[in-house]
N, C-alpha and C. Protein backbone atom coordinates (compact mmCIF):
# COMPACT_ATOMS: atom_id res chain seq x y z
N UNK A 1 28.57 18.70 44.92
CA UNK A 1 27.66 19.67 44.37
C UNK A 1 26.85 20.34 45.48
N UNK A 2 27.53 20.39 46.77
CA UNK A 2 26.96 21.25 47.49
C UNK A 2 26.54 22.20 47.49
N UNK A 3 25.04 23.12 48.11
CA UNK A 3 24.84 24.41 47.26
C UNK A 3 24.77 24.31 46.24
N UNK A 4 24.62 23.51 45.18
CA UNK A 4 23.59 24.17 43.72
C UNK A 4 22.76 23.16 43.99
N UNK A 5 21.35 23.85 43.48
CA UNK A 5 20.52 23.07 43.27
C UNK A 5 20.41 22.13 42.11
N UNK A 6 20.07 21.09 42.16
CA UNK A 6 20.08 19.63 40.94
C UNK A 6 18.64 20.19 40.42
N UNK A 7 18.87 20.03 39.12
CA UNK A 7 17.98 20.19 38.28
C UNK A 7 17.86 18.97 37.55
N UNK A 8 16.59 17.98 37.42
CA UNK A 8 16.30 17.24 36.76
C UNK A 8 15.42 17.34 36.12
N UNK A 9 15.38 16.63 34.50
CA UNK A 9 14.31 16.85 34.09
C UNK A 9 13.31 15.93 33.76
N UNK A 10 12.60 16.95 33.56
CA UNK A 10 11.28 15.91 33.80
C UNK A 10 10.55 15.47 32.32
N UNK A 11 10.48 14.59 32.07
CA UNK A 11 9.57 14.13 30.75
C UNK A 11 8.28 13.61 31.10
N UNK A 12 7.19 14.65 29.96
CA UNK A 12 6.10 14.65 30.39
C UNK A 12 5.47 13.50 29.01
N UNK A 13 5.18 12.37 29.83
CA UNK A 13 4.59 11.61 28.82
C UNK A 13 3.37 11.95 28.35
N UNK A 14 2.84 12.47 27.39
CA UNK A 14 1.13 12.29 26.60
C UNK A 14 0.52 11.46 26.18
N UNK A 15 -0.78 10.95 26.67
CA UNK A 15 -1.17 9.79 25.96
C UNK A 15 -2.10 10.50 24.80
N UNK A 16 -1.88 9.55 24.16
CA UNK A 16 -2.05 10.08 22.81
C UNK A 16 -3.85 10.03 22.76
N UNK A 17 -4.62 11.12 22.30
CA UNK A 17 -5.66 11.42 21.96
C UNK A 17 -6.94 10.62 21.03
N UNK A 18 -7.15 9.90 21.94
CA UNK A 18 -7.92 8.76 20.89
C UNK A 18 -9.04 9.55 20.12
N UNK A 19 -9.14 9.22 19.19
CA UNK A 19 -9.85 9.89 18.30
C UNK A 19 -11.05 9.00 17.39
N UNK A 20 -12.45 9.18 18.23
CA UNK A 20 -13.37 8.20 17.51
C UNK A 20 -13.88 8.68 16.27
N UNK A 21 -14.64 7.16 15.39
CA UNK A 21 -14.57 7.22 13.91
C UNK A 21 -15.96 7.68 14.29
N UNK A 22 -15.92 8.77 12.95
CA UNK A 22 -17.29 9.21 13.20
C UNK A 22 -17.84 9.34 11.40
N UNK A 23 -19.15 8.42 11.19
CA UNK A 23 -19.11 8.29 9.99
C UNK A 23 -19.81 8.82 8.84
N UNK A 24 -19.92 10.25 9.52
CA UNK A 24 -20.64 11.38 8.57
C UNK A 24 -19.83 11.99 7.93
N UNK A 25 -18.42 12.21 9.28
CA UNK A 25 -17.32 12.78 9.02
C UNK A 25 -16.47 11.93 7.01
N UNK A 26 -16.06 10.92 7.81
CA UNK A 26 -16.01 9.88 6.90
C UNK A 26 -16.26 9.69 4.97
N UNK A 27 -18.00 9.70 5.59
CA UNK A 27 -18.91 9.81 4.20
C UNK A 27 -18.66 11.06 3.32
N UNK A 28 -18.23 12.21 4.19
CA UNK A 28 -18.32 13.93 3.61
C UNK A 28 -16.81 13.51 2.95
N UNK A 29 -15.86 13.13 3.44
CA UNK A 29 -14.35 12.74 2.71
C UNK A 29 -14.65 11.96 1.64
N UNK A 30 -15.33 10.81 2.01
CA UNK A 30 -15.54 10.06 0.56
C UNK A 30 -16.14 10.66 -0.85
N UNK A 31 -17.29 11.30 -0.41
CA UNK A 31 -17.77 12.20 -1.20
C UNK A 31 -17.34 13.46 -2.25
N UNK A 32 -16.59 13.90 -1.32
CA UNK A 32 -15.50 15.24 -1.59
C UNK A 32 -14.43 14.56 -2.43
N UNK A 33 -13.58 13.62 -1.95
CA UNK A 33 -12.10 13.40 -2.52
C UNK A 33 -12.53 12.56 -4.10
N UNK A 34 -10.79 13.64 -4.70
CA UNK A 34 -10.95 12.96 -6.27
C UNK A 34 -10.22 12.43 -6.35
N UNK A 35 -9.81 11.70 -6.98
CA UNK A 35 -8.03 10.92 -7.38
C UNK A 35 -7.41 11.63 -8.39
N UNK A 36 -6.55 11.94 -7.93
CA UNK A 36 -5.68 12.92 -8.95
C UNK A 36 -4.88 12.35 -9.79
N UNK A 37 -4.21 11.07 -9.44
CA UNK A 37 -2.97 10.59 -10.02
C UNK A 37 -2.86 9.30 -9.43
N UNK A 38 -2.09 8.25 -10.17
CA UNK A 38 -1.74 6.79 -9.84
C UNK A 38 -0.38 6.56 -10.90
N UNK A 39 0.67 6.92 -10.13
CA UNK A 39 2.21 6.61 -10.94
C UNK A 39 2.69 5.30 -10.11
N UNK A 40 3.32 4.95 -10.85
CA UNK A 40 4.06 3.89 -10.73
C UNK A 40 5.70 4.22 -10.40
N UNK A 41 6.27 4.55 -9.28
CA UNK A 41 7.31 5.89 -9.15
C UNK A 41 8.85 4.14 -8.93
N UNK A 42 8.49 2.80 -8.86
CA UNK A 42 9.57 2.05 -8.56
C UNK A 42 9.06 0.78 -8.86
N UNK A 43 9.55 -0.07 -9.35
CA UNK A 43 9.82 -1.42 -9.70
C UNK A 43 10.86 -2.33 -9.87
N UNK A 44 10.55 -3.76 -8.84
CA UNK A 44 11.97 -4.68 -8.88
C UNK A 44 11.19 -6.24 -9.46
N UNK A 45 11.68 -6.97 -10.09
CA UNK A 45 10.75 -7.74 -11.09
C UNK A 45 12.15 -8.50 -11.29
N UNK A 46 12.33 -10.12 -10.34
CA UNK A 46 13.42 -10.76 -10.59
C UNK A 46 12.57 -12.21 -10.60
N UNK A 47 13.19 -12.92 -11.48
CA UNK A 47 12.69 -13.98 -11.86
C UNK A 47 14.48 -14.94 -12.06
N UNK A 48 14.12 -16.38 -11.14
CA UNK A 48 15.55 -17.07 -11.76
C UNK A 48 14.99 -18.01 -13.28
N UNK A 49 16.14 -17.61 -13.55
CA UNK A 49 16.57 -18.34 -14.86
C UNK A 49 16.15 -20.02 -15.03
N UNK A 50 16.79 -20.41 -14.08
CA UNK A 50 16.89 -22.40 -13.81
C UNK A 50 15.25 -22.53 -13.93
N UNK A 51 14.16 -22.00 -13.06
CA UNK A 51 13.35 -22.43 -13.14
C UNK A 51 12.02 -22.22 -13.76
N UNK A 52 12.49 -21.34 -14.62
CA UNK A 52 11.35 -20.97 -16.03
C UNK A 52 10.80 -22.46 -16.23
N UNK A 53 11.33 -23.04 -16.65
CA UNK A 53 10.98 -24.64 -16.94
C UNK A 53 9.58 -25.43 -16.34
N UNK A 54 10.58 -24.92 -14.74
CA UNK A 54 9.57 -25.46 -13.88
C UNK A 54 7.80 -24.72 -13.80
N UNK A 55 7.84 -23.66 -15.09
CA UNK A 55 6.74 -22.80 -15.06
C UNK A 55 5.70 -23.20 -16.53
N UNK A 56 6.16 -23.71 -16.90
CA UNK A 56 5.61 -24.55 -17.94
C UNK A 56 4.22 -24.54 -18.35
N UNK A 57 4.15 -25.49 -17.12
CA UNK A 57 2.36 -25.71 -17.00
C UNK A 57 2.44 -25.59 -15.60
N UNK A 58 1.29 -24.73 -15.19
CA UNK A 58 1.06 -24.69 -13.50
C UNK A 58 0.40 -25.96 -13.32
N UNK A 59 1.14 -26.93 -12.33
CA UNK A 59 0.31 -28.17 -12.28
C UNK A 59 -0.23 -28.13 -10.74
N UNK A 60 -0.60 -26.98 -10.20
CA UNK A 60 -1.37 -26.63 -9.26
C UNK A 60 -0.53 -26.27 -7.48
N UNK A 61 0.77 -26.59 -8.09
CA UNK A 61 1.99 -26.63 -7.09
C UNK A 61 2.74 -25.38 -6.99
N UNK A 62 2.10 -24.27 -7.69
CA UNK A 62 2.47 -22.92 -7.28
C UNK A 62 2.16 -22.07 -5.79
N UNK A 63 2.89 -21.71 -5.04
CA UNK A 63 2.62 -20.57 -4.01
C UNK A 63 2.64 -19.48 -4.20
N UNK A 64 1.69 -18.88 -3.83
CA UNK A 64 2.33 -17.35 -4.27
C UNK A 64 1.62 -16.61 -3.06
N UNK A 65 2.32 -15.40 -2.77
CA UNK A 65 1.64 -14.71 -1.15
C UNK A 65 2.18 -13.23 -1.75
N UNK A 66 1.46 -12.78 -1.93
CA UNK A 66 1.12 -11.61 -2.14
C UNK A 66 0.71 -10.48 -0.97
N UNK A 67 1.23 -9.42 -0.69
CA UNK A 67 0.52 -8.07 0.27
C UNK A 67 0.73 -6.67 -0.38
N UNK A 68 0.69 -5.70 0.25
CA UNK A 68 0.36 -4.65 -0.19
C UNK A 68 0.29 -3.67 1.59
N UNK A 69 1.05 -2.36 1.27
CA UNK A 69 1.01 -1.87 2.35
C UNK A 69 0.93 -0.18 2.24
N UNK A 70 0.37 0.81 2.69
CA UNK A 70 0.53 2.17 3.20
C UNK A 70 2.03 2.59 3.55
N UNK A 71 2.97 2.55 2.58
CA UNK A 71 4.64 3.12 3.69
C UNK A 71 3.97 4.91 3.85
N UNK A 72 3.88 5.71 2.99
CA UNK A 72 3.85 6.72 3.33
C UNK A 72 2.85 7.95 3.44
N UNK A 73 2.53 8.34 4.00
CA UNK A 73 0.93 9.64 4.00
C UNK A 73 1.55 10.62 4.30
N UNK A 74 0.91 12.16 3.56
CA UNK A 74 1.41 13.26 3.93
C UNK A 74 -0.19 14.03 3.79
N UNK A 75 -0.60 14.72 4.31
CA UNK A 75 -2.13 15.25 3.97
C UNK A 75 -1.25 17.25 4.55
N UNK A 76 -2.29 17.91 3.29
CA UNK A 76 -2.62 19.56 3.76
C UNK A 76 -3.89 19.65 3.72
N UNK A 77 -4.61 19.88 4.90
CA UNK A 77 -5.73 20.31 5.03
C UNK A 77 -5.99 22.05 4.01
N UNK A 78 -4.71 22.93 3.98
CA UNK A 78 -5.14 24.18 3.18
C UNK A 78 -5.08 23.95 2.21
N UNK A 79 -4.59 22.95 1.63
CA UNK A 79 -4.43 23.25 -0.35
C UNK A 79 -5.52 21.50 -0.65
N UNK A 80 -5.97 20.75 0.55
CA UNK A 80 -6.66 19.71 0.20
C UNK A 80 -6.64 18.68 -0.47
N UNK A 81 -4.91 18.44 -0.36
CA UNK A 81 -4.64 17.24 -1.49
C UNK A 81 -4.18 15.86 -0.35
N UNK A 82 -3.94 14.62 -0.49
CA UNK A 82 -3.46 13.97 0.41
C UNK A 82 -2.58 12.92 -0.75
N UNK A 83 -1.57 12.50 -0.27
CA UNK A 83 -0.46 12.08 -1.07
C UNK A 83 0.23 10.83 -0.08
N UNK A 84 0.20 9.67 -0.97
CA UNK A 84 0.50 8.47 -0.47
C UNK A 84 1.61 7.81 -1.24
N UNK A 85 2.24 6.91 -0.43
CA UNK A 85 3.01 5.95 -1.66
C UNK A 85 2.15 4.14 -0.89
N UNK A 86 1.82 3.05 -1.86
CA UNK A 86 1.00 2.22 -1.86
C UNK A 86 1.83 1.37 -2.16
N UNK A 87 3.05 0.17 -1.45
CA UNK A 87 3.74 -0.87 -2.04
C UNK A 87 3.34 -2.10 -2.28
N UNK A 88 3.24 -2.93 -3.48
CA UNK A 88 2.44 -4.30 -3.81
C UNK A 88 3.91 -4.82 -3.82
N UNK A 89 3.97 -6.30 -3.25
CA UNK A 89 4.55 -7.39 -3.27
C UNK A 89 4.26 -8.83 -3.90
N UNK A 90 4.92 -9.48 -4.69
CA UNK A 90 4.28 -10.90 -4.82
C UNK A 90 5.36 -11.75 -4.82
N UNK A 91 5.70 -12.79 -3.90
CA UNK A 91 6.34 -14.16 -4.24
C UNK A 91 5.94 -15.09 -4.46
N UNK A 92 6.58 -15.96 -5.58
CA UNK A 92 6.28 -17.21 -6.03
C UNK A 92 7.12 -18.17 -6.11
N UNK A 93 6.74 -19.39 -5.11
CA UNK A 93 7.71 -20.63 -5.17
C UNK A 93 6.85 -21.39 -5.45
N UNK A 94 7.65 -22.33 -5.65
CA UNK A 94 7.12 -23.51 -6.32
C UNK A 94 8.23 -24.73 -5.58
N UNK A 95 7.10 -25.48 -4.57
CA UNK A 95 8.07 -26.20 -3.50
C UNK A 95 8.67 -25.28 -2.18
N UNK A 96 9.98 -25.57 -2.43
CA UNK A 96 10.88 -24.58 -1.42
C UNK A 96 11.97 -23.29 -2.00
N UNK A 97 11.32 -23.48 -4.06
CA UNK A 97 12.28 -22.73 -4.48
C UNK A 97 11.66 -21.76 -4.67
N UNK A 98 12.12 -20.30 -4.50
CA UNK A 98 11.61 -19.14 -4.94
C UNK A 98 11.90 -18.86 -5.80
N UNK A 99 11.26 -18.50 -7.13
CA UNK A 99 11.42 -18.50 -8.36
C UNK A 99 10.82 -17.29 -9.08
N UNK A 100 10.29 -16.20 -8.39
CA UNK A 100 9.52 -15.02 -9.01
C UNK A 100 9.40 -14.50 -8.26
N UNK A 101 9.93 -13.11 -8.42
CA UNK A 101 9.64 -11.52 -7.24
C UNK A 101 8.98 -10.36 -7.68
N UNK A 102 7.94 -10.05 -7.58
CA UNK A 102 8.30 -8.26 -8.27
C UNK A 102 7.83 -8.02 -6.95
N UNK A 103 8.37 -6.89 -6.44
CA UNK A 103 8.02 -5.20 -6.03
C UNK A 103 7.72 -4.02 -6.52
N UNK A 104 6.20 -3.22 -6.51
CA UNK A 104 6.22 -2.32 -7.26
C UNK A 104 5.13 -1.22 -6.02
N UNK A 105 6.35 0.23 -6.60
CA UNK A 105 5.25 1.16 -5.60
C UNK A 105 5.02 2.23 -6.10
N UNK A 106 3.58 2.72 -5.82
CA UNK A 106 2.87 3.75 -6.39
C UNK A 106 2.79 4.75 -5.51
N UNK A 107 2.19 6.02 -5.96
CA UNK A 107 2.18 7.46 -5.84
C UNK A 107 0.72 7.43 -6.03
N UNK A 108 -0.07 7.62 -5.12
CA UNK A 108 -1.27 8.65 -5.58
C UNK A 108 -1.95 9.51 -4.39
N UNK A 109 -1.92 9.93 -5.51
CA UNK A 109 -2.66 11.88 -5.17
C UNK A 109 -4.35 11.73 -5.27
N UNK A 110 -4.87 12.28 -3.55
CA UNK A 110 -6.20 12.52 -4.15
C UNK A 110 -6.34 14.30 -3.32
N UNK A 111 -7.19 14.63 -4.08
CA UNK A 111 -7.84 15.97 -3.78
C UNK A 111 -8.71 16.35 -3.79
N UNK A 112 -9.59 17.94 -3.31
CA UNK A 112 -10.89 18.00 -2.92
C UNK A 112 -10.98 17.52 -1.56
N UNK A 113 -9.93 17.68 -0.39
CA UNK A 113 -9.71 17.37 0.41
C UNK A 113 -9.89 18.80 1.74
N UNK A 114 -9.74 19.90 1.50
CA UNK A 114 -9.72 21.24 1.80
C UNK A 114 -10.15 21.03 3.02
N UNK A 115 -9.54 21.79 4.64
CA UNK A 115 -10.12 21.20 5.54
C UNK A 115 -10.82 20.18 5.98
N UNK A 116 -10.46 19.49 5.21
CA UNK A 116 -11.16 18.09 6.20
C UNK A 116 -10.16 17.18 7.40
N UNK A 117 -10.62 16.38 8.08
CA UNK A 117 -10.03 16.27 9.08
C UNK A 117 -8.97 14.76 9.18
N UNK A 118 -7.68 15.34 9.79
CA UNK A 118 -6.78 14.27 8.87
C UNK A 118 -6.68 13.07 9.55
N UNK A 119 -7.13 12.80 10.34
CA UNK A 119 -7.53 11.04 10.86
C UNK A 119 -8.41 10.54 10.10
N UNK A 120 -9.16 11.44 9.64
CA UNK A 120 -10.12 10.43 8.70
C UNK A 120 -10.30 10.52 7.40
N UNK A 121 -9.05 11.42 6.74
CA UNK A 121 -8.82 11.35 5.50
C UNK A 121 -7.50 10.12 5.67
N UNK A 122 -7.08 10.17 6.45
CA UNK A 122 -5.94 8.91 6.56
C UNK A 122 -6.29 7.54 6.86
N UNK A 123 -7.48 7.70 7.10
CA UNK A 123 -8.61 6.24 6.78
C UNK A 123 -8.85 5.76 5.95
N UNK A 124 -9.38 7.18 5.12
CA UNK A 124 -10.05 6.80 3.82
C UNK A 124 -9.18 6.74 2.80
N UNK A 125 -7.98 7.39 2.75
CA UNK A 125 -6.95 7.02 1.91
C UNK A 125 -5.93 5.66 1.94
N UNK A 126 -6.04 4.85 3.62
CA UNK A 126 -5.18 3.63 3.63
C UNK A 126 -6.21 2.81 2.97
N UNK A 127 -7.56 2.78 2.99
CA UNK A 127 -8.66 1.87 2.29
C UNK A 127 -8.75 2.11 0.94
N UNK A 128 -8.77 3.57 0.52
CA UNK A 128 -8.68 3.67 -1.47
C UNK A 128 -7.81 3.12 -1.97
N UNK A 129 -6.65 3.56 -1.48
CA UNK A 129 -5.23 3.49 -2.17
C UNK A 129 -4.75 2.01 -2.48
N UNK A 130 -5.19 0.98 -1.40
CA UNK A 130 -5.03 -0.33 -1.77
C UNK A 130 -6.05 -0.60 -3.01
N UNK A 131 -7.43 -0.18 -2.79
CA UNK A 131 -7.89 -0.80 -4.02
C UNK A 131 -7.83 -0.31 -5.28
N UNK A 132 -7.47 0.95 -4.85
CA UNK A 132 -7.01 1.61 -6.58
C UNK A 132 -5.61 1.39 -7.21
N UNK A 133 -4.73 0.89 -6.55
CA UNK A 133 -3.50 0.99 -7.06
C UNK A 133 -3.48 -0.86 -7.58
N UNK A 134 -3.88 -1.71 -6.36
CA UNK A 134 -4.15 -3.20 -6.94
C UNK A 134 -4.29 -3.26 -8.77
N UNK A 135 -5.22 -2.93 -9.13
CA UNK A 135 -5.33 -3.32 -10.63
C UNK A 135 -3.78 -3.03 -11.57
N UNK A 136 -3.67 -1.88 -10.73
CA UNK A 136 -1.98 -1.55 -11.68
C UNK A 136 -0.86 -2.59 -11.37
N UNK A 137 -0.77 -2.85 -10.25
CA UNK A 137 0.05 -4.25 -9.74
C UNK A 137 -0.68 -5.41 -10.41
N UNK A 138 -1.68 -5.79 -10.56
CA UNK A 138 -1.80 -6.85 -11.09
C UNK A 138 -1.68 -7.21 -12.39
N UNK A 139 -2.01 -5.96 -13.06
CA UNK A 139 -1.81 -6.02 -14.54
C UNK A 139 -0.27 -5.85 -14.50
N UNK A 140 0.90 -5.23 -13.93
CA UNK A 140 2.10 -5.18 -14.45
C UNK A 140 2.83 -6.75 -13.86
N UNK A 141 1.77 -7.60 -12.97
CA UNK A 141 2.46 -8.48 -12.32
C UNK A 141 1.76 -9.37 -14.10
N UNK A 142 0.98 -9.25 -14.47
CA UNK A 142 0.33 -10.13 -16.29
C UNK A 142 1.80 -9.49 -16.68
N UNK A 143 1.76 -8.54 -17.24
CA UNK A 143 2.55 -8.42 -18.01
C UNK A 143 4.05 -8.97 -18.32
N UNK A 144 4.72 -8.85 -16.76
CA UNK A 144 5.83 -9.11 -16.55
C UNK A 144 6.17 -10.34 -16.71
N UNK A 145 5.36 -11.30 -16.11
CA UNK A 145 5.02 -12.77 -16.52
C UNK A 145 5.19 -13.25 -17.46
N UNK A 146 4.09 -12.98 -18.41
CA UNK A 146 4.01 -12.99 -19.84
C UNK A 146 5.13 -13.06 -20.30
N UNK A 147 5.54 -11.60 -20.67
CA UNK A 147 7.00 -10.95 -21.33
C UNK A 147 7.90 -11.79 -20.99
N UNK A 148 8.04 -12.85 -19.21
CA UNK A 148 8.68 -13.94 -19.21
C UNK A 148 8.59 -14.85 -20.00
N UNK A 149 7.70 -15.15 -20.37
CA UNK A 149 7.03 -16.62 -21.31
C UNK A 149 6.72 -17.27 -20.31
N UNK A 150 5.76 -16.82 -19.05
CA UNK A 150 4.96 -17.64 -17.85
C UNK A 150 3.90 -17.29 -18.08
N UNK A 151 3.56 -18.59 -17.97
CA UNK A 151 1.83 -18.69 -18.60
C UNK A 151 0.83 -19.22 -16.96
N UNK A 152 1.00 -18.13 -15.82
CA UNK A 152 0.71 -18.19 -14.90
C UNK A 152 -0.98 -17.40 -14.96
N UNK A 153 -1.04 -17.76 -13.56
CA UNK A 153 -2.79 -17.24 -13.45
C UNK A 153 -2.76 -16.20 -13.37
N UNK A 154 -3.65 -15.18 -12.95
CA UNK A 154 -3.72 -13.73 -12.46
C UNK A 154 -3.49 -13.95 -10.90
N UNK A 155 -3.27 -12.84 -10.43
CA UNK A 155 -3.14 -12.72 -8.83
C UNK A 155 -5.16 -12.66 -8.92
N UNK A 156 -5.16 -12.82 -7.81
CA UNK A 156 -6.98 -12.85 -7.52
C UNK A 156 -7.19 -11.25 -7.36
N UNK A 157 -8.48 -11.67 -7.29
CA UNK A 157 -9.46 -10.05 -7.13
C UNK A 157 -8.98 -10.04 -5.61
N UNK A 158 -9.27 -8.38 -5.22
CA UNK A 158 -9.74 -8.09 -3.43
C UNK A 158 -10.65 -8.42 -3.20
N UNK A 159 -10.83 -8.66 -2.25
CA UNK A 159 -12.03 -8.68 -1.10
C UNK A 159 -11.94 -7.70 0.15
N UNK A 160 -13.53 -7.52 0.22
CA UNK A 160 -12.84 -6.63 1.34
C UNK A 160 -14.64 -6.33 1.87
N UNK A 161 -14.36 -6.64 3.43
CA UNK A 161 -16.32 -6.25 3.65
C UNK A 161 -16.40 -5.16 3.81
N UNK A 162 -17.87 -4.48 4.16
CA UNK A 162 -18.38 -3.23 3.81
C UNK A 162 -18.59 -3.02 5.68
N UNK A 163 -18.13 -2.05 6.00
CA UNK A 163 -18.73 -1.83 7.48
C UNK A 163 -19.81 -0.98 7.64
């Protein structure tokens, strides 16, 4: 490659723009945003057969581990809506057998969002969205139960401190 010049390229790494919480900003989002909507857009709800039995009476030998996560955020600052999906999980064994699943994930919409600024509407929406969508998971995790003929506890309340 004598005579041409080598062209390499160059990748320009960015470090990414830290962006501090600022909590007026914050408070003005909380204030402003409405909840528009809470659907229930998917559900998987498997329970084995063999060990209904073993569900009888909870004789205090139940596990259950439960989470809940943010998969998806989309925010428009011009039309001011911000749109999430919110997934609840619960397993339950009893011993080493797993014996109860559901998965269920929600959709909600909040708005009254109109220029505001989207790091910290994406704050305030990973913190709502868990506690607003929880009650719907917990009541469809009663229900489903039930409708089993499991005469199990409720999943517990949240907790969560105040900063």
């Amino acid at each position: 490659m004598a005579g041409k010049d080598k062209v390499v390229a160059k990748r320009t790494v960015r470090k990414k723009k830290e962006v501090k919480f600022d909590y007026d900003v914050y408070a003005n989002i909380a204030s402003s945003a409405r909840l528009q909507r809470v659907s229930l857009v998917s559900s998987d709800y498997d329970i084995k057969l063999p060990v209904i039995s073993m569900y009888d009476q909870d004789d205090g030998q139940l596990n259950n581990m439960f989470g809940g996560e943010l998969e998806e955020f989309d925010f428009d600052p011009e039309f001011g809506s911000a749109i999430g999906t919110f997934t609840w999980k619960v397993d339950i064994k009893k011993g080493r057998t797993k014996a109860l699943k559901l998965k269920a994930r929600y959709v909600l919409i909040y708005t009254g969002l109109t220029e505001k600024d989207e790091h910290h509407v994406q704050i305030y929406f990973r913190k709502v969205a868990k506690f607003t969508s929880y009650p719907y998971f917990r009541s469809l995790f009663a229900s489903l139960s039930s409708d089993s003929g499991l005469a199990l506890k409720p999943l517990p309340s949240l907790v969560d401190r105040v900063d």
